[in-house]
Protein backbone atom coordinates (compact mmCIF):
# COMPACT_ATOMS: atom_id res chain seq x y z
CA UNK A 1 27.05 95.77 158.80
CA UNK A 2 30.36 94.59 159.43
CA UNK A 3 31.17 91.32 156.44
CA UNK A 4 34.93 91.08 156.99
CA UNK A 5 37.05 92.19 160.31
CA UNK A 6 40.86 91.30 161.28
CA UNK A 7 41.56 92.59 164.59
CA UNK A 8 45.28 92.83 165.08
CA UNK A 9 45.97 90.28 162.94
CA UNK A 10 50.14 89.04 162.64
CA UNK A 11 50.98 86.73 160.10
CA UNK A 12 55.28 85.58 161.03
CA UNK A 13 56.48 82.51 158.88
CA UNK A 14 58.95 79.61 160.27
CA UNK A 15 61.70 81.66 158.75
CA UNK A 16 61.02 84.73 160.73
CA UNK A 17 59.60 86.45 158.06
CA UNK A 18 56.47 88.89 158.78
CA UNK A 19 53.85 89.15 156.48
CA UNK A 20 51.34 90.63 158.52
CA UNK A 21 51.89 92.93 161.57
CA UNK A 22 49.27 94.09 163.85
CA UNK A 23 46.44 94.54 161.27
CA UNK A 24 42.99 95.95 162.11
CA UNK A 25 40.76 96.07 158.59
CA UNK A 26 37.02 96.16 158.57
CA UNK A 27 34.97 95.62 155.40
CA UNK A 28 31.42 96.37 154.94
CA UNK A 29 28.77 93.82 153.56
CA UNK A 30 29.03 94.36 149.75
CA UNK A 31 31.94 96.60 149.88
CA UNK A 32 34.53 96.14 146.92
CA UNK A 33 37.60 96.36 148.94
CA UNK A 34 41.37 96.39 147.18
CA UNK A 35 44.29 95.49 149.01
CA UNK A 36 46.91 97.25 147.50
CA UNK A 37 51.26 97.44 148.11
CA UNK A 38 54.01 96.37 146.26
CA UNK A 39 55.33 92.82 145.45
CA UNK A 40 55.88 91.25 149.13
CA UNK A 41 54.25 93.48 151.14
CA UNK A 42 51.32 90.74 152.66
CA UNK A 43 48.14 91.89 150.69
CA UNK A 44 48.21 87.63 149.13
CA UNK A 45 48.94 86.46 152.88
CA UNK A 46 46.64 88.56 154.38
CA UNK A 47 43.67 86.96 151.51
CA UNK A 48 45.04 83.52 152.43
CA UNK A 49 44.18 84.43 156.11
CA UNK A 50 40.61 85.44 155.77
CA UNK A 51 40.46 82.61 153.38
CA UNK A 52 41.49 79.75 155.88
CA UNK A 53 44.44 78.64 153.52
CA UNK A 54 47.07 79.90 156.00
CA UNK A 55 47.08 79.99 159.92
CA UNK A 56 47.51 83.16 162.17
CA UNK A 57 49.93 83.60 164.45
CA UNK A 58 48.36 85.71 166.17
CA UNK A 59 44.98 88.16 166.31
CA UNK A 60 41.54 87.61 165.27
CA UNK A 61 39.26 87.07 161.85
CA UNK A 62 35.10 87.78 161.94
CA UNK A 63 33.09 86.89 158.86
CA UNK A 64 29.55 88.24 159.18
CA UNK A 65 30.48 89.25 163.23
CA UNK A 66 31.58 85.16 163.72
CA UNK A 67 34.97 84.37 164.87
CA UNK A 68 36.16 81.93 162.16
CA UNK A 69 39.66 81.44 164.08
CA UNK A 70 40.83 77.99 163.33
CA UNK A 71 37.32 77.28 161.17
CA UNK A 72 38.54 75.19 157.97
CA UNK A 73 38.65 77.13 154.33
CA UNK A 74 35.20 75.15 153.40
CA UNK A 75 33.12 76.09 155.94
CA UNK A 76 33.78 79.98 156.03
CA UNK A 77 31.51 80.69 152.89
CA UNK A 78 35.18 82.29 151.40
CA UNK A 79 35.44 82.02 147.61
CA UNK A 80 38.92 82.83 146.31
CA UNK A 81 39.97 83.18 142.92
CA UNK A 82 43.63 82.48 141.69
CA UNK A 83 46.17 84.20 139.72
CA UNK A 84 46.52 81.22 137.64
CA UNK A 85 42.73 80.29 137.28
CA UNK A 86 43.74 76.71 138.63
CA UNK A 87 40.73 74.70 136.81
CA UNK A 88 40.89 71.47 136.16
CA UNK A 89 42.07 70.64 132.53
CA UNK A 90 40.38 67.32 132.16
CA UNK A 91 36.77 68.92 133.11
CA UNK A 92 34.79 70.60 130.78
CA UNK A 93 34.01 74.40 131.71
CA UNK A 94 30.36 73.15 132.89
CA UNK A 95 32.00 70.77 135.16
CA UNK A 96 34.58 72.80 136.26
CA UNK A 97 32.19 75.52 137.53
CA UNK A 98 30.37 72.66 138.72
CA UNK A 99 32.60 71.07 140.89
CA UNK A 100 32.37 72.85 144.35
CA UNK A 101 28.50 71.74 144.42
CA UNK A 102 29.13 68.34 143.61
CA UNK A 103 28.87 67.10 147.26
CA UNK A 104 25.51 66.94 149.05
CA UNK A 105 23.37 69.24 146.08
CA UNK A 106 21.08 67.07 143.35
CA UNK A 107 22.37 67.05 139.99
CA UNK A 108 19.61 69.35 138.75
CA UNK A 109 20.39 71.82 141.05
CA UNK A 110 23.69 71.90 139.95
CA UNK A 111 23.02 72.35 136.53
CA UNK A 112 20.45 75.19 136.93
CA UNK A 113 22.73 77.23 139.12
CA UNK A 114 25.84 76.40 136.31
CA UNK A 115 23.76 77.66 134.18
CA UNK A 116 22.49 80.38 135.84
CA UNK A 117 25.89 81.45 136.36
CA UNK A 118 27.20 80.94 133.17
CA UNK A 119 25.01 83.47 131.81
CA UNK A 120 26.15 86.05 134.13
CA UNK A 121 29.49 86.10 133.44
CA UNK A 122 28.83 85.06 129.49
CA UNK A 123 29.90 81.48 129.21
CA UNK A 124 27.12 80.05 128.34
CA UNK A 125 28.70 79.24 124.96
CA UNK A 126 31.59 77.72 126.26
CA UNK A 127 29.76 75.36 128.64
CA UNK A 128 31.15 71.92 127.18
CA UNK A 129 34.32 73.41 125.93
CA UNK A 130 37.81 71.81 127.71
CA UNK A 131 39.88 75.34 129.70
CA UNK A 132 42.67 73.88 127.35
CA UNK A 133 40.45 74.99 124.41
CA UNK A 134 39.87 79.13 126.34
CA UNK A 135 42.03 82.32 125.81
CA UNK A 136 43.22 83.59 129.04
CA UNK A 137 40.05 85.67 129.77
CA UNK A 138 37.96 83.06 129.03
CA UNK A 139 39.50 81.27 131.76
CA UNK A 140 39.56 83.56 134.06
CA UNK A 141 35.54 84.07 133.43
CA UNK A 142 35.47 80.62 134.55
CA UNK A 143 37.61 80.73 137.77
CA UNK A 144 35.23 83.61 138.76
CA UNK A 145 31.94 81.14 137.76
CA UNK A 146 33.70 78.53 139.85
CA UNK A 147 34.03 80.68 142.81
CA UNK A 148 30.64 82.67 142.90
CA UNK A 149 28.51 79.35 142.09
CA UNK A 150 27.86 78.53 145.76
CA UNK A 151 26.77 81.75 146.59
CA UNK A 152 30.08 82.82 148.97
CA UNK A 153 29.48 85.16 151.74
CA UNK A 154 33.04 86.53 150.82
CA UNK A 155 34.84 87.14 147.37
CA UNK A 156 38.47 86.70 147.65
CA UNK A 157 40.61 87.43 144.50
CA UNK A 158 44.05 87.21 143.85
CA UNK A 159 45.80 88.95 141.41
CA UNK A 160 43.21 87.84 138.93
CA UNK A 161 44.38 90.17 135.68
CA UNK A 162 48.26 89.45 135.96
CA UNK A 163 48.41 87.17 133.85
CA UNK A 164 46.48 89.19 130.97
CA UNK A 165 47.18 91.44 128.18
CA UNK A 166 46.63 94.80 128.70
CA UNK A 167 43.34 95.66 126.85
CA UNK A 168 41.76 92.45 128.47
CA UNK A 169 42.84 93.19 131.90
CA UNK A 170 41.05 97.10 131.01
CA UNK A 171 38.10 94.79 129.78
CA UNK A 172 37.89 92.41 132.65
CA UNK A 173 38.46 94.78 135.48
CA UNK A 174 35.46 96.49 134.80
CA UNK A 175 33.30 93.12 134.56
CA UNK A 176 34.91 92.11 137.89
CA UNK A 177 33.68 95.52 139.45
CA UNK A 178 30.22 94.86 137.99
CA UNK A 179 29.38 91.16 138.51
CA UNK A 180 30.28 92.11 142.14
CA UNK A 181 28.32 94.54 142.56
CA UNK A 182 25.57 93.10 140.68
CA UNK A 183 25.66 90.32 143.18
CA UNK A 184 26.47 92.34 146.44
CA UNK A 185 28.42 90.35 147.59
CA UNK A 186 31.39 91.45 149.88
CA UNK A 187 34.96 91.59 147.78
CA UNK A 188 38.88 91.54 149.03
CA UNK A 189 40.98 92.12 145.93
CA UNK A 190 44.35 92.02 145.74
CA UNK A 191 46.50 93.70 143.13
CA UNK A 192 49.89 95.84 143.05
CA UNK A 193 48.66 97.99 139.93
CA UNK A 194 47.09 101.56 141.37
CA UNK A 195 44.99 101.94 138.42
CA UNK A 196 43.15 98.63 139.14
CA UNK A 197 42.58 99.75 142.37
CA UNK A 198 41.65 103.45 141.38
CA UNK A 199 38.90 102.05 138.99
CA UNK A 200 37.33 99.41 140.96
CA UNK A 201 37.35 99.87 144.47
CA UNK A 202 34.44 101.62 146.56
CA UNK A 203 38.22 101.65 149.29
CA UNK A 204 41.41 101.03 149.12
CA UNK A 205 43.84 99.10 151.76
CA UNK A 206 47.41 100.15 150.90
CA UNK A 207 50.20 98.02 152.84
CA UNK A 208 53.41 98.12 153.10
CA UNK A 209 55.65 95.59 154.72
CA UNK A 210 52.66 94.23 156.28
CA UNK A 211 51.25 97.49 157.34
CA UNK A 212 48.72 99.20 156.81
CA UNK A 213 49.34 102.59 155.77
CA UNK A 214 45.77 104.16 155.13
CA UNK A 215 42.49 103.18 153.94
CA UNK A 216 40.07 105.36 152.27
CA UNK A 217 38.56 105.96 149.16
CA UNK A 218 40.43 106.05 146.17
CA UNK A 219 40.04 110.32 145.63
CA UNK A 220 40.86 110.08 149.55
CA UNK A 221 44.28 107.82 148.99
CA UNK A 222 45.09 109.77 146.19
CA UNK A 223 44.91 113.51 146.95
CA UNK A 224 45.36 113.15 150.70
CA UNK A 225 47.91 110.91 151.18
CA UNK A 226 48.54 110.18 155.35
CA UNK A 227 52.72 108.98 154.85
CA UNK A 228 55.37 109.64 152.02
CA UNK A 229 54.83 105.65 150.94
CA UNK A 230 51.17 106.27 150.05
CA UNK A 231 52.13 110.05 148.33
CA UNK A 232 55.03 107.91 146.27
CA UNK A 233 53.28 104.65 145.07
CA UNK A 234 50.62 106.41 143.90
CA UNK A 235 50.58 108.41 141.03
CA UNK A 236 51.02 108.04 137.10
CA UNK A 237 53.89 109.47 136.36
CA UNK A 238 55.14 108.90 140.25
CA UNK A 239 55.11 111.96 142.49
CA UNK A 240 57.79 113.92 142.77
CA UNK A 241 59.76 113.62 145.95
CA UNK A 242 62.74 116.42 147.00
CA UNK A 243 64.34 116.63 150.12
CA UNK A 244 63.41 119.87 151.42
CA UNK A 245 63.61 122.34 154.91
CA UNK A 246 61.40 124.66 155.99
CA UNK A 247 62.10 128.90 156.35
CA UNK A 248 61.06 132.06 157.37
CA UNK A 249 62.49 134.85 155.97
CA UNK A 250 62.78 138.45 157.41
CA UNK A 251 59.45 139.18 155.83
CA UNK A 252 58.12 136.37 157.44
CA UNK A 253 57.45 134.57 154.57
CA UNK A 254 57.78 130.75 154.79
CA UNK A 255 60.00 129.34 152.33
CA UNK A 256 61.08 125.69 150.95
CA UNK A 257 64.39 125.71 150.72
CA UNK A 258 65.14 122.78 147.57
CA UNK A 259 68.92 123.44 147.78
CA UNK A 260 69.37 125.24 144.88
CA UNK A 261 66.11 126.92 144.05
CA UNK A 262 62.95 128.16 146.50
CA UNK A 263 59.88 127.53 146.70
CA UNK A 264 57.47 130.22 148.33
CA UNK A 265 53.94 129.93 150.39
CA UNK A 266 52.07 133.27 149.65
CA UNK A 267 50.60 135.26 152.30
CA UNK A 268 48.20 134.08 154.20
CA UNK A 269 48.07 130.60 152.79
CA UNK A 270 46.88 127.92 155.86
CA UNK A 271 50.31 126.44 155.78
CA UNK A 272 51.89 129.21 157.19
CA UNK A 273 50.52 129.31 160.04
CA UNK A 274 51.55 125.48 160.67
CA UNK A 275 55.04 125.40 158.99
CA UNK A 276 56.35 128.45 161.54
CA UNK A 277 56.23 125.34 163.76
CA UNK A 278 58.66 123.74 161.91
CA UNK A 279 60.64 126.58 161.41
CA UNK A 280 64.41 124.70 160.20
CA UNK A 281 62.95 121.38 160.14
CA UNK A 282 63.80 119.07 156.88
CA UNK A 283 60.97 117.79 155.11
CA UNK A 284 59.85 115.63 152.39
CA UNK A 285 58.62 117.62 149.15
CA UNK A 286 56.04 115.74 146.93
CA UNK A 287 54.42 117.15 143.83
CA UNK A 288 52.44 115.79 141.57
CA UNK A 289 53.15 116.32 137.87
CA UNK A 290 49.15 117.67 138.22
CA UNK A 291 50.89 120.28 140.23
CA UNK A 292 52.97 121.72 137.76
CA UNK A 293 52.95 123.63 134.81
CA UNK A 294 55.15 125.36 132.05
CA UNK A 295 55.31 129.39 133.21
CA UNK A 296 54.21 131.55 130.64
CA UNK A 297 56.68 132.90 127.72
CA UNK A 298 58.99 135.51 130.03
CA UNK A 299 57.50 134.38 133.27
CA UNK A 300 59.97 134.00 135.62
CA UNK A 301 58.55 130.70 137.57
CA UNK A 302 58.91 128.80 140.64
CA UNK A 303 61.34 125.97 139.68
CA UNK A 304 63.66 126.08 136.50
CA UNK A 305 65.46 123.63 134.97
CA UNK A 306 66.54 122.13 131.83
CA UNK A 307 64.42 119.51 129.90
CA UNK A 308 66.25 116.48 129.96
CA UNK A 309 63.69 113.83 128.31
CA UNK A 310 60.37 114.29 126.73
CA UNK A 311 58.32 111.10 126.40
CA UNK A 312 55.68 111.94 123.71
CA UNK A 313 52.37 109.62 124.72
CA UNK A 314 50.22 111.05 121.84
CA UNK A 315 47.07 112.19 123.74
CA UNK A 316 49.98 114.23 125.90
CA UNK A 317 53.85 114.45 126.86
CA UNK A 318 55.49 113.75 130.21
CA UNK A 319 58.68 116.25 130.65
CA UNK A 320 61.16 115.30 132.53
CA UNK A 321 63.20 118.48 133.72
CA UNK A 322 66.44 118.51 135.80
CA UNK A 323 66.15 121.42 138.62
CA UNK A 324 69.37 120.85 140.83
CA UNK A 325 67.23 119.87 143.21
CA UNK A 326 68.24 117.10 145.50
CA UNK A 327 65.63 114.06 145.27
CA UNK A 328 64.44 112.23 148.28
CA UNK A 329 66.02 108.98 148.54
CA UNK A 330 64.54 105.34 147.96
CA UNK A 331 65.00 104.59 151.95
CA UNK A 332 63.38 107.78 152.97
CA UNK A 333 59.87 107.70 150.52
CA UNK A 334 60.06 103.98 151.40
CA UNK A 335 59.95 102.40 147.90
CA UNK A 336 61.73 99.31 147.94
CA UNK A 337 62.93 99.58 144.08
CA UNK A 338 66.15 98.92 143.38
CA UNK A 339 68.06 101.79 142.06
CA UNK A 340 70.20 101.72 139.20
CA UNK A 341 71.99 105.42 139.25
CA UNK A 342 70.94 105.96 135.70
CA UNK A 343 67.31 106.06 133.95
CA UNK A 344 66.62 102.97 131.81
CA UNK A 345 67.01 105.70 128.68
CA UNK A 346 70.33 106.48 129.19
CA UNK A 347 71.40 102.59 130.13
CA UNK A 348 69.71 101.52 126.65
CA UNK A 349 71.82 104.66 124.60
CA UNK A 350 74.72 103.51 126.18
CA UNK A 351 77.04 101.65 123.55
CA UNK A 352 77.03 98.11 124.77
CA UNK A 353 80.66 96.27 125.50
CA UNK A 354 81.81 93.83 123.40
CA UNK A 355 81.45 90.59 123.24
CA UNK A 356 77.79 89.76 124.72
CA UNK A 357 75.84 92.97 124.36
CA UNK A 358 72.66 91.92 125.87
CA UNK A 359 74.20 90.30 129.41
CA UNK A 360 76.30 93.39 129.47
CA UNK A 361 73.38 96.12 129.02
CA UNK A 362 71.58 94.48 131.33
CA UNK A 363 74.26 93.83 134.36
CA UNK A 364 74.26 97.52 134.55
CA UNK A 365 71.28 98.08 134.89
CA UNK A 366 71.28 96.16 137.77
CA UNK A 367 72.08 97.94 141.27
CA UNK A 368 75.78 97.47 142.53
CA UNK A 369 77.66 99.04 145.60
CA UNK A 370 78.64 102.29 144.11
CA UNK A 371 81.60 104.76 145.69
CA UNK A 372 80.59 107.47 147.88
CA UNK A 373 79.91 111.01 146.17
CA UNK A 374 81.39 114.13 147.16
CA UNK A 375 80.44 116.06 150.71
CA UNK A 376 77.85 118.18 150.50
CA UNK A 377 78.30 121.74 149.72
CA UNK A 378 78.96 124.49 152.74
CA UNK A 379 76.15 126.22 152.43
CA UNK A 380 72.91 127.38 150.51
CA UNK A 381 71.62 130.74 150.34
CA UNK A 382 69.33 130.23 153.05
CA UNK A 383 71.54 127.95 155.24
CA UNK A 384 70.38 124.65 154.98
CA UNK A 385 72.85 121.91 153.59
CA UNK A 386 71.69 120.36 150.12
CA UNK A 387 72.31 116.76 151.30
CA UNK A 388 70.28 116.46 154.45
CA UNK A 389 70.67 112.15 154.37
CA UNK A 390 73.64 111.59 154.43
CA UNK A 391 73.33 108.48 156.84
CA UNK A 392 71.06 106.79 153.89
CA UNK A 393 73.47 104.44 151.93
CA UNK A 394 73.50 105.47 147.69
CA UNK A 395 73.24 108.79 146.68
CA UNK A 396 71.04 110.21 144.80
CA UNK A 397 70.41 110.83 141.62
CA UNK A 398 72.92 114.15 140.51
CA UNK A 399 69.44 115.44 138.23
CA UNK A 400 67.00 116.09 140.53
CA UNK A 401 64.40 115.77 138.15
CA UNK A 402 60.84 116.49 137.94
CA UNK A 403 58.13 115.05 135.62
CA UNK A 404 55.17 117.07 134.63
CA UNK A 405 52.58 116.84 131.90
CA UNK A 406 52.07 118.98 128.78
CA UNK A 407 49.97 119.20 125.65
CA UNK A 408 52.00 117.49 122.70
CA UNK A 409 51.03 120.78 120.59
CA UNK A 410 54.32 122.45 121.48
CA UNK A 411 56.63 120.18 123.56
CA UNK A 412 60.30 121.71 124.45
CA UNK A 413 63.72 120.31 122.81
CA UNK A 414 65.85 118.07 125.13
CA UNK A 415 68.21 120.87 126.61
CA UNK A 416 66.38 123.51 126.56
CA UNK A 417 65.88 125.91 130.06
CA UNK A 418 61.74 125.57 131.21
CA UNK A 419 60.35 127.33 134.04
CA UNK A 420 57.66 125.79 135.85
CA UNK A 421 54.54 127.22 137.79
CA UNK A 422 53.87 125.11 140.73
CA UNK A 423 50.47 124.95 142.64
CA UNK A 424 51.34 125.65 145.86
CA UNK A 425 47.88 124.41 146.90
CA UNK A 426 48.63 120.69 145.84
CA UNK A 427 52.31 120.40 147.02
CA UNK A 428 52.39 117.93 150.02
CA UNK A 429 55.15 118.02 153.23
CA UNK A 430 56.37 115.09 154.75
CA UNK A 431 58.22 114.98 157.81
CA UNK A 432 61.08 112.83 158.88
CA UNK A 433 58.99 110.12 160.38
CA UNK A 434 56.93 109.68 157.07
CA UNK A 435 53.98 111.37 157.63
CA UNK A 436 52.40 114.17 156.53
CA UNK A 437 52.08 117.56 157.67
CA UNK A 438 48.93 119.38 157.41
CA UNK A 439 47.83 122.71 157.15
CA UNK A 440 44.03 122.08 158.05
């Protein structure tokens, strides 16, 4: 059964802003959904729609199969919880997860379901304590009693662990995932951190811009990404993205040409077959640092480079090598980060100026308008031009760097040449439009 549907929902504000464009979303009764995108992207607007706290412009919203289209907030059995826990400081934490059944319930009621509550979520404790009184988890415990205590058709939570440390919000997330489950009761949860969403969700909802770009389960989002947004924000470290064109040699192998370096499909791998359709075409390259390896000692590889930063995390290393390779640029994978030209590393090494150190160090690392680099070279040894955007404003970054993972047993010295194995089984294509290219 069907708890939650939008059908072609648009969300455009007085300024001309748009939120929400064209969304169709259907959520299944008891389903933990996640809504998950980058700052500004409509996930919050599109909770305040189901929610009744903001107004359509245009499309449709179904709770449990009923049109609840201009229906107020309080009678669409919607419980949302805040970012900020908004509970009322002069209440006690009884009252406060009291207060949405004061109206029309007897007083005993009230206090058997607070209590009934309570003891789900553990505050039974805490009952006559004042929220001034409550660490931040605490509090949010209490937002969540406040918003299940009326027994909402819908659970609507925004945000809820921002505002946390992070061992609470590791703590909490997994209590969130279990008291909903616990109580079956349909969930929309919005958050712009991918391992929140990894952990908790039965799907995931990624948007971007107010679009959505997929739905699926999180091994589904994750390892078969449909567009070169989804393949880019997810991922810890982020994927790898190089610009790339497609070959076929006079063996008819088919070839990636990176610029400098190859890579090579072997024979009779399924993407042959597809990519002699795109025979020339320029691609997107992604590869996850799950995808690569260090070659073994006098292997030969298929990418080199030299190790340009090794982040030691204890349990394992992240290796960040520079191939030559030309990386795919912020307008093309669709991440709307701004883009300093340098890694944070190198701003924080730099010497700072004189005079005020701190505003200095951090003005550049902010983005600013930055010349145009040199033309492209002629030609690489397979005919394809290194540069293929040149149209996109801001170069790229010179490095072309990947990031893979690596036991801390025996990590390489900054400067050092590293070849790298790649599984050609996990590298994913991307074609102009964003979307990906499959071999199956």
């Amino acid at each position: 059964m069907v708890a939650v549907a939008t059908e072609r929902l648009r969300k455009v504000f007085a300024d001309g802003t748009v939120a929400v464009d064209d969304l169709t979303l259907s959520v299944a009764q008891g389903e933990f959904l996640v809504l998950l995108g980058p700052t500004g992207c409509g996930k919050s607007t599109l909770l305040r729609l189901v929610a009744g706290l903001e107004t359509q412009t245009s499309g449709h919203i179904r709770i449990d199969g009923r049109l609840v289209d201009g229906l107020p907030a309080g009678e669409r059995r919607a419980a949302m919880v805040f970012q900020d826990y908004a509970l009322y400081p002069h209440l006690s934490v009884a009252d406060n997860i009291g207060f949405p059944l004061r109206a029309g319930v007897h007083q005993v009621d009230i206090a058997a379901r607070v209590a009934e509550v309570a003891a789900t979520l553990g505050l039974t404790h805490l009952l006559d304590r004042s929220p001034t009184h409550l660490s931040g988890g605490q509090r949010q415990r209490v937002a969540m009693a406040r918003a299940i205590v009326r027994k909402p058709r819908v659970f609507l939570l925004d945000e809820p662990l921002s505002n946390l440390d992070a061992g609470l919000r590791a703590e909490l997330r997994a209590e969130i995932a279990a008291v909903a489950r616990r109580l079956r009761v349909t969930t929309l949860y919005v958050t712009h951190d991918q391992t929140e969403a990894m952990t908790m969700a039965d799907r995931v909802a990624v948007l971007r811009r107010g679009v959505l770009q997929q739905v699926g389960t999180p091994e589904q989002v994750y390892a078969d990404p449909a567009t070169v947004f989804v393949a880019a924000f997810l991922g810890n470290p982020r994927t790898n993205l190089l610009q790339g064109a497609v070959y076929r040699d006079e063996a008819g192998r088919i070839l990636l040409d990176l610029g400098d370096q190859r890579l090579v499909y072997p024979a009779g791998h399924p993407a042959g077959r597809v990519l002699a359709e795109h025979d020339t075409e320029r691609v997107t390259v992604a590869i996850r640092a799950d995808a690569l390896a260090p070659a073994p000692a006098g292997g030969i590889g298929d990418l080199g480079g030299t190790v340009r930063l090794v982040e030691n995390l204890g349990h394992e290393a992240l290796i960040h090598v520079a191939t030559g390779s030309v990386p795919t640029s912020r307008e093309t994978s669709r991440l709307e980060i701004p883009d300093t030209g340098q890694h944070l590393a190198e701003v924080v090494a730099d010497d700072p100026p004189p005079g005020r150190p701190l505003l200095g160090t951090l003005g550049r690392m902010l983005p600013h308008h930055r010349p145009a680099g040199p033309p492209p070279t002629a030609r690489t040894e397979y005919g394809f031009y290194p540069v293929y955007d040149p149209e996109l404003p801001g170069p790229p970054a010179a490095h072309g760097d990947v990031v893979l993972r690596a036991p801390v047993a025996r990590l390489p010295r900054v400067g050092e040449r590293l070849n790298l194995a790649v599984d050609m089984d996990q590298v994913m294509l991307f074609d102009r439009a964003g979307n990906r290219i499959r071999f199956t």
